[in-house]
Structure formats: structure tokens, C-alpha cells
Protein backbone atom coordinates (compact mmCIF):
# COMPACT_ATOMS: atom_id res chain seq x y z
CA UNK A 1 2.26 57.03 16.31
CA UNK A 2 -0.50 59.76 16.08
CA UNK A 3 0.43 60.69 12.05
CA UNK A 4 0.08 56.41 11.35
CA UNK A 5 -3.72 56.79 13.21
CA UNK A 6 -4.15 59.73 11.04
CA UNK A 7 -3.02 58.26 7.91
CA UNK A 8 -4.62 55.03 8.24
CA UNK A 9 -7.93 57.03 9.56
CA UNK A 10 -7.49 58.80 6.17
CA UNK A 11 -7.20 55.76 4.25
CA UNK A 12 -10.26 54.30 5.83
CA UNK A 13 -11.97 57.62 5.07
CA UNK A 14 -11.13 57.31 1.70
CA UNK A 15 -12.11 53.92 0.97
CA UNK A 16 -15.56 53.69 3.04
CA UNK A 17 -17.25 55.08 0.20
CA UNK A 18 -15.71 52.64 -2.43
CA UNK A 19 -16.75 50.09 0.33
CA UNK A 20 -20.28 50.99 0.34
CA UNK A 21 -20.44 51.17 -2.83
CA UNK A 22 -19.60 47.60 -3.41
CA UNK A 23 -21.84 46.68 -0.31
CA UNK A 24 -24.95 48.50 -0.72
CA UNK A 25 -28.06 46.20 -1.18
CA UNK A 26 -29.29 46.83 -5.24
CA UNK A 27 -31.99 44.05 -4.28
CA UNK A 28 -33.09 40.81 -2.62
CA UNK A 29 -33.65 37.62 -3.40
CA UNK A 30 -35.90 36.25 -0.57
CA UNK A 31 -33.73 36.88 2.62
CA UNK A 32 -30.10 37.22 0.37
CA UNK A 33 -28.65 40.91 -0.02
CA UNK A 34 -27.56 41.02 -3.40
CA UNK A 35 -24.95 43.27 -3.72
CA UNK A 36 -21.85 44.70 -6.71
CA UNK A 37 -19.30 42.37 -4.39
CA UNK A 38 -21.97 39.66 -4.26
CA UNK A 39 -22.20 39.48 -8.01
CA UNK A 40 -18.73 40.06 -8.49
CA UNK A 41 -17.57 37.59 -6.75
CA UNK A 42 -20.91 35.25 -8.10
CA UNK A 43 -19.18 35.50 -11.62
CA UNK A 44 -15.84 35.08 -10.78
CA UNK A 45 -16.70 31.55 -8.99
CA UNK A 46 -18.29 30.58 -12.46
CA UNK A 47 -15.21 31.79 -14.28
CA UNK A 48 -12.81 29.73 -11.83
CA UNK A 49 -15.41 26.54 -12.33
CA UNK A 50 -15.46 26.63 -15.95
CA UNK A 51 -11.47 26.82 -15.58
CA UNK A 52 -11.33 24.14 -13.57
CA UNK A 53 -13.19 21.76 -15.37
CA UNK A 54 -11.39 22.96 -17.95
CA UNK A 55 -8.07 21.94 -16.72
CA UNK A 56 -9.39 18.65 -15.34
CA UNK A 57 -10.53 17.66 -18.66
CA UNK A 58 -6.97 18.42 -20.27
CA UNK A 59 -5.53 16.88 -17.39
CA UNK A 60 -7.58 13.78 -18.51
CA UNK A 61 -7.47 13.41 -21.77
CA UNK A 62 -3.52 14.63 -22.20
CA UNK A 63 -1.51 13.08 -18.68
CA UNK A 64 -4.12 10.67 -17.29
CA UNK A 65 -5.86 8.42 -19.34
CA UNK A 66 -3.08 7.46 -22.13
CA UNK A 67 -1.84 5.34 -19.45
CA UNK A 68 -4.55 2.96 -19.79
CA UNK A 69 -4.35 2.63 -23.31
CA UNK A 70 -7.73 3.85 -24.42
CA UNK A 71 -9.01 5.05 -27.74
CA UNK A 72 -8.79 8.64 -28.57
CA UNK A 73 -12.65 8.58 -28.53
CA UNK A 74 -13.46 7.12 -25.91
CA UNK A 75 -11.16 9.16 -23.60
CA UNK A 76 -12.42 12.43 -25.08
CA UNK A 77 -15.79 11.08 -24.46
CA UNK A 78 -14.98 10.64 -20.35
CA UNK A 79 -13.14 13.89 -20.59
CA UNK A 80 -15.85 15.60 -21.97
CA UNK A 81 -18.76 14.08 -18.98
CA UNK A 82 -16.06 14.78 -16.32
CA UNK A 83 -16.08 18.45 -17.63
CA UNK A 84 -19.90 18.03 -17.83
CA UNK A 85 -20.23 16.63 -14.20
CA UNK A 86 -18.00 19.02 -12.14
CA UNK A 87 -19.90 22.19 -14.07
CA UNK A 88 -23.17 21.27 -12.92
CA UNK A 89 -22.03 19.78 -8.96
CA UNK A 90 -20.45 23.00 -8.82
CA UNK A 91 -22.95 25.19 -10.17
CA UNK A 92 -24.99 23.80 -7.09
CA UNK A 93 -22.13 24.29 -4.82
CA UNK A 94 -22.14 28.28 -5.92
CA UNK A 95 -25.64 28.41 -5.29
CA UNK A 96 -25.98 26.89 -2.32
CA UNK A 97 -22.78 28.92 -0.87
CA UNK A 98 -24.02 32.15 -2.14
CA UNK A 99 -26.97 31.67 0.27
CA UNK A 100 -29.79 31.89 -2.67
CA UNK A 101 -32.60 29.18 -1.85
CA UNK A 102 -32.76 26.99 -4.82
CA UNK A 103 -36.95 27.22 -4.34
CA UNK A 104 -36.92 31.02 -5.07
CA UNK A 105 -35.02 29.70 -8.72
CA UNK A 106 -38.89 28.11 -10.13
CA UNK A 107 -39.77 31.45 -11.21
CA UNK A 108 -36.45 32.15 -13.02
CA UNK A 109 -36.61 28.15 -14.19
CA UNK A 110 -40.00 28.49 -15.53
CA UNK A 111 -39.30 31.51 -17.56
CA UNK A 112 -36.11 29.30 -18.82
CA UNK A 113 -38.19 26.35 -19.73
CA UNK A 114 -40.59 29.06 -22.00
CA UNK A 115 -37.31 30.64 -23.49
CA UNK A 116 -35.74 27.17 -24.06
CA UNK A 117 -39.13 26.45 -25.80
CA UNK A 118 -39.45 29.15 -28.21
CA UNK A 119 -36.13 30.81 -28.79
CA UNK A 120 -33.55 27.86 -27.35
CA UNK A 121 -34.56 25.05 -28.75
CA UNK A 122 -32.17 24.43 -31.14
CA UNK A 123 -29.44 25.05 -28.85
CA UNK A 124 -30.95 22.25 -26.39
CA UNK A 125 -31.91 20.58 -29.48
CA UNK A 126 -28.00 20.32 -29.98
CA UNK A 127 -27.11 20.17 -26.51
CA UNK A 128 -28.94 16.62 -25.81
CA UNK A 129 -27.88 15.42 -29.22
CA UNK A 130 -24.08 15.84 -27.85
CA UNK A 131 -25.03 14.16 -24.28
CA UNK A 132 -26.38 11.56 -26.65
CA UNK A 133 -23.28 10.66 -28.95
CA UNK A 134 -21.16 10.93 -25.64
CA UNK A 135 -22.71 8.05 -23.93
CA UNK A 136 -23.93 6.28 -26.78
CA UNK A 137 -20.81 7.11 -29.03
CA UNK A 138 -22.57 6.12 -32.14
CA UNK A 139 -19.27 8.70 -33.59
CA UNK A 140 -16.16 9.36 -31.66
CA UNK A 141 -13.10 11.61 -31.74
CA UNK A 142 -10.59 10.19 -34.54
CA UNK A 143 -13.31 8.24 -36.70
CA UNK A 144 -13.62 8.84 -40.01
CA UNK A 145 -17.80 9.56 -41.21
CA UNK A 146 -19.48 10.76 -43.77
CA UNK A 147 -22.72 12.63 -43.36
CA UNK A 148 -24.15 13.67 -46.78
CA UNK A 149 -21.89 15.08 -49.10
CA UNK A 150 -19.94 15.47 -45.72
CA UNK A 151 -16.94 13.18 -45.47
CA UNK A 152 -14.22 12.99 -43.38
CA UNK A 153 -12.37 12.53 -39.50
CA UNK A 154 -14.24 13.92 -36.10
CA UNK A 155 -11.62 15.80 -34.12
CA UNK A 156 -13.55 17.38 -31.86
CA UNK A 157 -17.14 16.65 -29.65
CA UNK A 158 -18.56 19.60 -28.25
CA UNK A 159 -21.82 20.69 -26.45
CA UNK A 160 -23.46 22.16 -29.50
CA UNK A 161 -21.47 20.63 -32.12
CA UNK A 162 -19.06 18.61 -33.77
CA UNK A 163 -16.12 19.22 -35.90
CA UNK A 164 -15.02 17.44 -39.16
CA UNK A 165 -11.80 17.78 -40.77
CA UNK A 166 -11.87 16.95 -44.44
CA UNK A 167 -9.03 15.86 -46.67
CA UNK A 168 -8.77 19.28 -47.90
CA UNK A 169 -7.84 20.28 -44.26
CA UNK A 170 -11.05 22.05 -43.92
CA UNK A 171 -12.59 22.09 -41.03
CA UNK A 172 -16.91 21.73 -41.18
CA UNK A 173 -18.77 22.75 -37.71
CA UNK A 174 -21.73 20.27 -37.99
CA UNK A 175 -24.82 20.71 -34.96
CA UNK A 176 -24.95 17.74 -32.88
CA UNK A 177 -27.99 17.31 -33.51
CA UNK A 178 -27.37 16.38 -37.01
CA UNK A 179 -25.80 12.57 -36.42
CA UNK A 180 -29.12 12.07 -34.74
CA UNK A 181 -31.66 12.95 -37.42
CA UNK A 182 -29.55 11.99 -40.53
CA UNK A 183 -28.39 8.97 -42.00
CA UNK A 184 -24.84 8.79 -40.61
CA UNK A 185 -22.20 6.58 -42.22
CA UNK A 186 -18.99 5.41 -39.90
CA UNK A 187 -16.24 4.52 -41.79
CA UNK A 188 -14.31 3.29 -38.18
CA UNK A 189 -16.86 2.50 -35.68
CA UNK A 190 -15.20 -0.75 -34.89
CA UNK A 191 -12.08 -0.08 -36.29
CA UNK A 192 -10.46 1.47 -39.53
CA UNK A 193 -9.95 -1.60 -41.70
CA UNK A 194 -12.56 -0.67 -44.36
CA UNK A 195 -13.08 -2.98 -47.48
CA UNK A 196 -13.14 -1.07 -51.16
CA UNK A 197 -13.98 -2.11 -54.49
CA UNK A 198 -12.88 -1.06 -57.50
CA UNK A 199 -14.21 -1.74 -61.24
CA UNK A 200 -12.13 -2.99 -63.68
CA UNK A 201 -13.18 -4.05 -67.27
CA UNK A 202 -10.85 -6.02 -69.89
CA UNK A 203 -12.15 -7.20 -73.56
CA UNK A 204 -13.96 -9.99 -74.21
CA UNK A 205 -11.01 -11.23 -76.13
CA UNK A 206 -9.11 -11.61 -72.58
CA UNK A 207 -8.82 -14.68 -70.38
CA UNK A 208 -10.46 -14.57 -67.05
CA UNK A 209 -8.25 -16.26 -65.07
CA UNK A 210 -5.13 -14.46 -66.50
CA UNK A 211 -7.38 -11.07 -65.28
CA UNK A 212 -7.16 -12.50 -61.77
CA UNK A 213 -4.02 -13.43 -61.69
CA UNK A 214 -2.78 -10.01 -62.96
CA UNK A 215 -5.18 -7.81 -60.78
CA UNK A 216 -3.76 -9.90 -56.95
CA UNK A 217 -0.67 -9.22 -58.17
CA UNK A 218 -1.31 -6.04 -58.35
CA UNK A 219 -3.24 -5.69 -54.80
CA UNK A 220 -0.47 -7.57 -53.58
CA UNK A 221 2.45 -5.13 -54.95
CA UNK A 222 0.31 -1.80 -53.28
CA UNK A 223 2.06 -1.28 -49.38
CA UNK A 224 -1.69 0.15 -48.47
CA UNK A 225 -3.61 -3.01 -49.29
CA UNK A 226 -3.50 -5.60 -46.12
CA UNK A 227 -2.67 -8.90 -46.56
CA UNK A 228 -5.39 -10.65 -44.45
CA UNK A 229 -8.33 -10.47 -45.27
CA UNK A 230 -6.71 -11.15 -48.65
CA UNK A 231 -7.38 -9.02 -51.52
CA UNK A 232 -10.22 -10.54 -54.15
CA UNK A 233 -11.16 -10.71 -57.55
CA UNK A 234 -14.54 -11.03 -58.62
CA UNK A 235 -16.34 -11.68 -61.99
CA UNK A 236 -19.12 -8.81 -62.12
CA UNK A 237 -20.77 -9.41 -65.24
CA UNK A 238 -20.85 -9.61 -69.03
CA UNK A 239 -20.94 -6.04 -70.15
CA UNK A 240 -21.94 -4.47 -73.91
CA UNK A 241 -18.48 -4.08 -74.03
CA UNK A 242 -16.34 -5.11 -71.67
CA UNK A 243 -15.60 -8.47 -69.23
CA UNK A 244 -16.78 -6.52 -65.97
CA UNK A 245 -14.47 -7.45 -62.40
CA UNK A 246 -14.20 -5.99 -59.13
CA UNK A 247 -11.14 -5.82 -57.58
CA UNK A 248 -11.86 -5.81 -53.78
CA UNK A 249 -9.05 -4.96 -51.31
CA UNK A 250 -8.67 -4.43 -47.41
CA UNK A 251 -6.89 -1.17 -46.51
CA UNK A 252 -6.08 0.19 -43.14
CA UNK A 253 -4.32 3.28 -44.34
CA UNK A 254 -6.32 4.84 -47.10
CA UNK A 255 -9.69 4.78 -44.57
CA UNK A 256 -9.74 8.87 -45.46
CA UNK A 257 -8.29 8.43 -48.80
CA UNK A 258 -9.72 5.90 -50.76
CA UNK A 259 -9.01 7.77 -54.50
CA UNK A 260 -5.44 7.79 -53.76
CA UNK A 261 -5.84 3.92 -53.31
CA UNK A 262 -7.74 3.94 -56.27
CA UNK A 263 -5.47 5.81 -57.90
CA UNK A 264 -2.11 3.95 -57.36
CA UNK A 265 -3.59 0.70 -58.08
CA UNK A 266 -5.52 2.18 -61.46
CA UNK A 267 -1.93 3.40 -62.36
CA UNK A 268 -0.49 -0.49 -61.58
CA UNK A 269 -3.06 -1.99 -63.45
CA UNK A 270 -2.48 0.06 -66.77
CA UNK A 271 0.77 -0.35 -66.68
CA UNK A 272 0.46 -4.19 -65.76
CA UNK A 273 -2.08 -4.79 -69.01
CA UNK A 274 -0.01 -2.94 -70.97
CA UNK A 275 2.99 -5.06 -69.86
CA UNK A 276 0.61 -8.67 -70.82
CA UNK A 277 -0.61 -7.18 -73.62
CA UNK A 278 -4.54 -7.15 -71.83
CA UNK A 279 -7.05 -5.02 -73.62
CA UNK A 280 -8.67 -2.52 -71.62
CA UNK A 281 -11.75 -1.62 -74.17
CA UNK A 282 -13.83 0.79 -74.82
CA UNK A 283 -17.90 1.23 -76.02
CA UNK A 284 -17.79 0.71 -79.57
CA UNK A 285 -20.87 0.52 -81.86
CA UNK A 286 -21.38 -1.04 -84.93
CA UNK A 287 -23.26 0.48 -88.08
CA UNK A 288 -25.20 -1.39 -90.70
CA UNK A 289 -26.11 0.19 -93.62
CA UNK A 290 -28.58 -1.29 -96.49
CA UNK A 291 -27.61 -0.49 -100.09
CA UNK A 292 -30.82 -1.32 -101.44
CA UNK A 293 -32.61 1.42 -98.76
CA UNK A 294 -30.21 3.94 -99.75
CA UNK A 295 -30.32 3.74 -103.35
CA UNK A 296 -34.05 4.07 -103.81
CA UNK A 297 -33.82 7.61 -101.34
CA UNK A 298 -31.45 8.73 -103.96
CA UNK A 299 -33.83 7.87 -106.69
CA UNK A 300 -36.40 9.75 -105.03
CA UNK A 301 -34.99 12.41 -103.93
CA UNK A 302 -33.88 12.89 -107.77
CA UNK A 303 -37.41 12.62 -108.92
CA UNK A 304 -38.54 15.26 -106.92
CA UNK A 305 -35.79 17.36 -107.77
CA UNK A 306 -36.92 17.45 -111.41
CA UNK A 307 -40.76 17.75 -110.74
């Protein structure tokens, strides 16, 4: 029994200084003893929130709300304030536990707000532009924008900012900040049926109506083109060189890829011409010359060759 009181007396020995060590007052904050185990365990709560909120927002998005049969947008988007929510109640929660009064933070906040002014204000900038989209959703997860020379699908909403996967499977890290400012151009906001249309010019030597006729069929042959709203021809103009028509379809598919629409029914509508025997033209210009003009340059130009 006395060797266990001496071993454990030499264990406590040992370990009193680590102890200290971790409990020794580096300073206060009004009456709070801030110590290495106080800030320790200070930044492991914040780790274990962020975790948290973390999971909760997976949980969410991924078990939870598929259930109700929501949009992939608008369930990131309550994902995303859930995560939002629990961070800050628990930031509070932290605080208020760790025993700092949240009065003795206004000197700490004020130096913030003059560091958010100068050097953080881009960040915030971009931090209230993504609060903004979120509850506004003028974009959401799965649509399909284009923002400049910018096009293609949001997959991802984040504080700062927003992802866009292009068609060449590249993904473009846009700030928030930038669907506020800039002309933005939603492909899907309601939904992804998108209307296209594509020129199409035949000789003037062609009938109209048989140009119609050939072009639906064509639209209606193409497993990408939707049936209602029904696909359209239209008589543009009266070109320099060419009967000028629009073919205008409904798609549902090709929302991302409108040139490989355009492409398949370009490749249709050759072949179908070529089958009718319907002239696709091209600009042609026609040159008049004047004999008379020309031979009295020749006689001049002799005339000076002899003087």
C-alpha cells in the first residue's frame, strides 16, 4: 500500500508542473483567467462547432431533405443557413460558457469593424453577397448561368464564392459578390426548358412553305427537341442572298449544350436539302464591265506609251 502512495505521489509530482503550466494565468480579460487550457480548450469548441454544423448540413442536404422532394437549390440553400445559424448561436454559446462578458468584446469589435473597413472588405463584400443569393436565390445549386464570357452549371454556394462548372469540366471560382454587381443571365431560374433559335438560309429559287415543311421535320426527327411547345419556323427576312428563317425549338436536354443541338440539327438539315434538292446559297456578286470604258484606257494608255 505504501509503494502505490509513493508511486502515485510521484506521478502527481511529476505532472504538477505540466499542470501549472497549462493553468497559469498569461492574462485577463476583465474578471476571466485566461489560461494555455482555457485557450485550448476555446479552440477546440470552435473546431467541434464548425464540425457540427458541418455534419448537420450533410445530414440535410444528403438523408433529410430528399424526402420532401425539393430542388437541389433550394435544399443547398437551407443547408447552407442551417450551417450559417448553428455557427453563430454557438459562437455565443462558447462565449458566454467561457465566462468572457460579451461588453469587454466592443474594443476587439471596433478594431474589427476598422479592419473589415480597410483590409476586409472584399471578403464581407463577398460574404453578404452569398447571404444575399441564399435568401433571395436569384442563382441556385444545379442552374445553368452565364456571367460574361462565363457560362455554365452552379454546383456549389459558398460564403465567399461560387463555383461554376463549364462544359469543358472546368471548374471557375467566381466571388459572390459578382452575381450582384454584374449582369447575370439564368438559363434555369424557373426551370431548364430554354427556347433556341437557329438561322437557316435557302435560295431565293426555293419555296417557302416546302422550307417549313422540311425544317419541322427535322426538329421533329431530333430526340432533344420537345414536342410541346412545338418547334417553329419563322420567315426572317429577304437577304442579299439568301431567303433568311429561324428555326426555333424547345429543348430540355441541351440547356448546357446548345452547339451540340445546333450541331445535330445543322447536320439533319444538310442532309435533308440535299435529299429535296433545296439550295443552301452562298454571297455571290455580280460584275459589270463597260467595253466602251475599257477600250478608250487602252487607247490612252498607248498614247502615252509612245510620247
Amino acid at each position: 500500500m505504501e509503494k502505490l502512495k509513493d508511486f502515485l505521489s510521484s506521478i502527481y509530482d511529476w505532472l504538477k508542473p505540466i499542470g501549472e503550466f497549462f493553468t497559469s494565468t498569461l492574462f485577463k480579460i476583465k474578471d476571466t483567467n485566461i489560461t494555455l487550457l482555457w485557450i485550448i480548450s476555446f479552440v477546440l469548441s470552435f473546431v467541434l462547432l464548425v464540425v457540427l454544423a458541418s455534419r448537420v448540413k450533410r445530414l440535410l442536404i444528403k438523408k433529410i431533405l430528399p424526402r420532401y422532394k425539393l430542388d437541389s437549390g433550394l435544399t443547398q440553400s437551407i443547408g447552407t443557413m442551417t450551417k450559417y445559424t448553428i455557427l453563430v448561436i454557438g459562437f455565443f454559446i462558447i462565449i458566454t460558457t467561457a465566462g468572457i462578458d460579451l461588453s469587454a468584446l466592443g474594443l476587439i469589435a471596433g478594431a474589427l469593424g476598422v479592419g473589415i473597413g480597410f483590409g476586409l472588405q472584399n471578403i464581407t463584400n463577398n460574404f453578404i453577397s452569398g447571404l444575399i443569393i441564399l435568401f433571395e436565390r436569384p442563382i441556385k445549386v444545379g442552374d445553368r448561368i452565364e456571367v460574361g464570357d462565363i457560362s455554365g452549371d452552379v454546383v456549389e454556394i459558398g460564403a465567399r464564392a461560387t463555383t461554376v462548372l463549364t462544359n469543358d469540366n472546368i471548374n471557375i471560382i467566381l466571388p459572390n459578390s459578382h452575381f450582384i454587381d454584374s449582369q447575370v443571365i439564368n438559363w434555369s431560374h424557373n426551370d431548364r426548358m430554354v427556347r433556341f433559335r437557329f438561322p437557316v438560309g435557302v435560295s431565293y429559287n426555293e419555296d417557302p412553305r416546302l422550307v417549313r415543311k422540311l425544317l419541322l421535320e427535322v426538329a421533329e426527327e431530333n430526340h432533344g427537341v420537345l414536342k410541346k411547345p412545338q418547334p417553329d419556323v419563322l420567315f426572317d427576312e429577304f437577304g442579299e442572298s439568301s431567303l433568311n428563317f429561324y428555326l426555333v425549338v424547345w429543348t430540355k436536354n441541351y440547356t448546357e449544350r446548345p452547339k451540340i443541338l445546333k450541331s445535330q440539327l445543322y447536320y439533319a438539315i444538310f442532309k435533308k436539302f440535299k435529299d429535296n434538292n433545296i439550295e443552301i446559297p452562298f454571297p455571290q456578286r455580280d460584275l459589270h464591265i463597260k467595253s466602251g470604258l475599257l477600250a478608250e484606257n487602252s487607247m490612252e494608255l498607248q498614247e502615252k506609251e509612245r510620247s
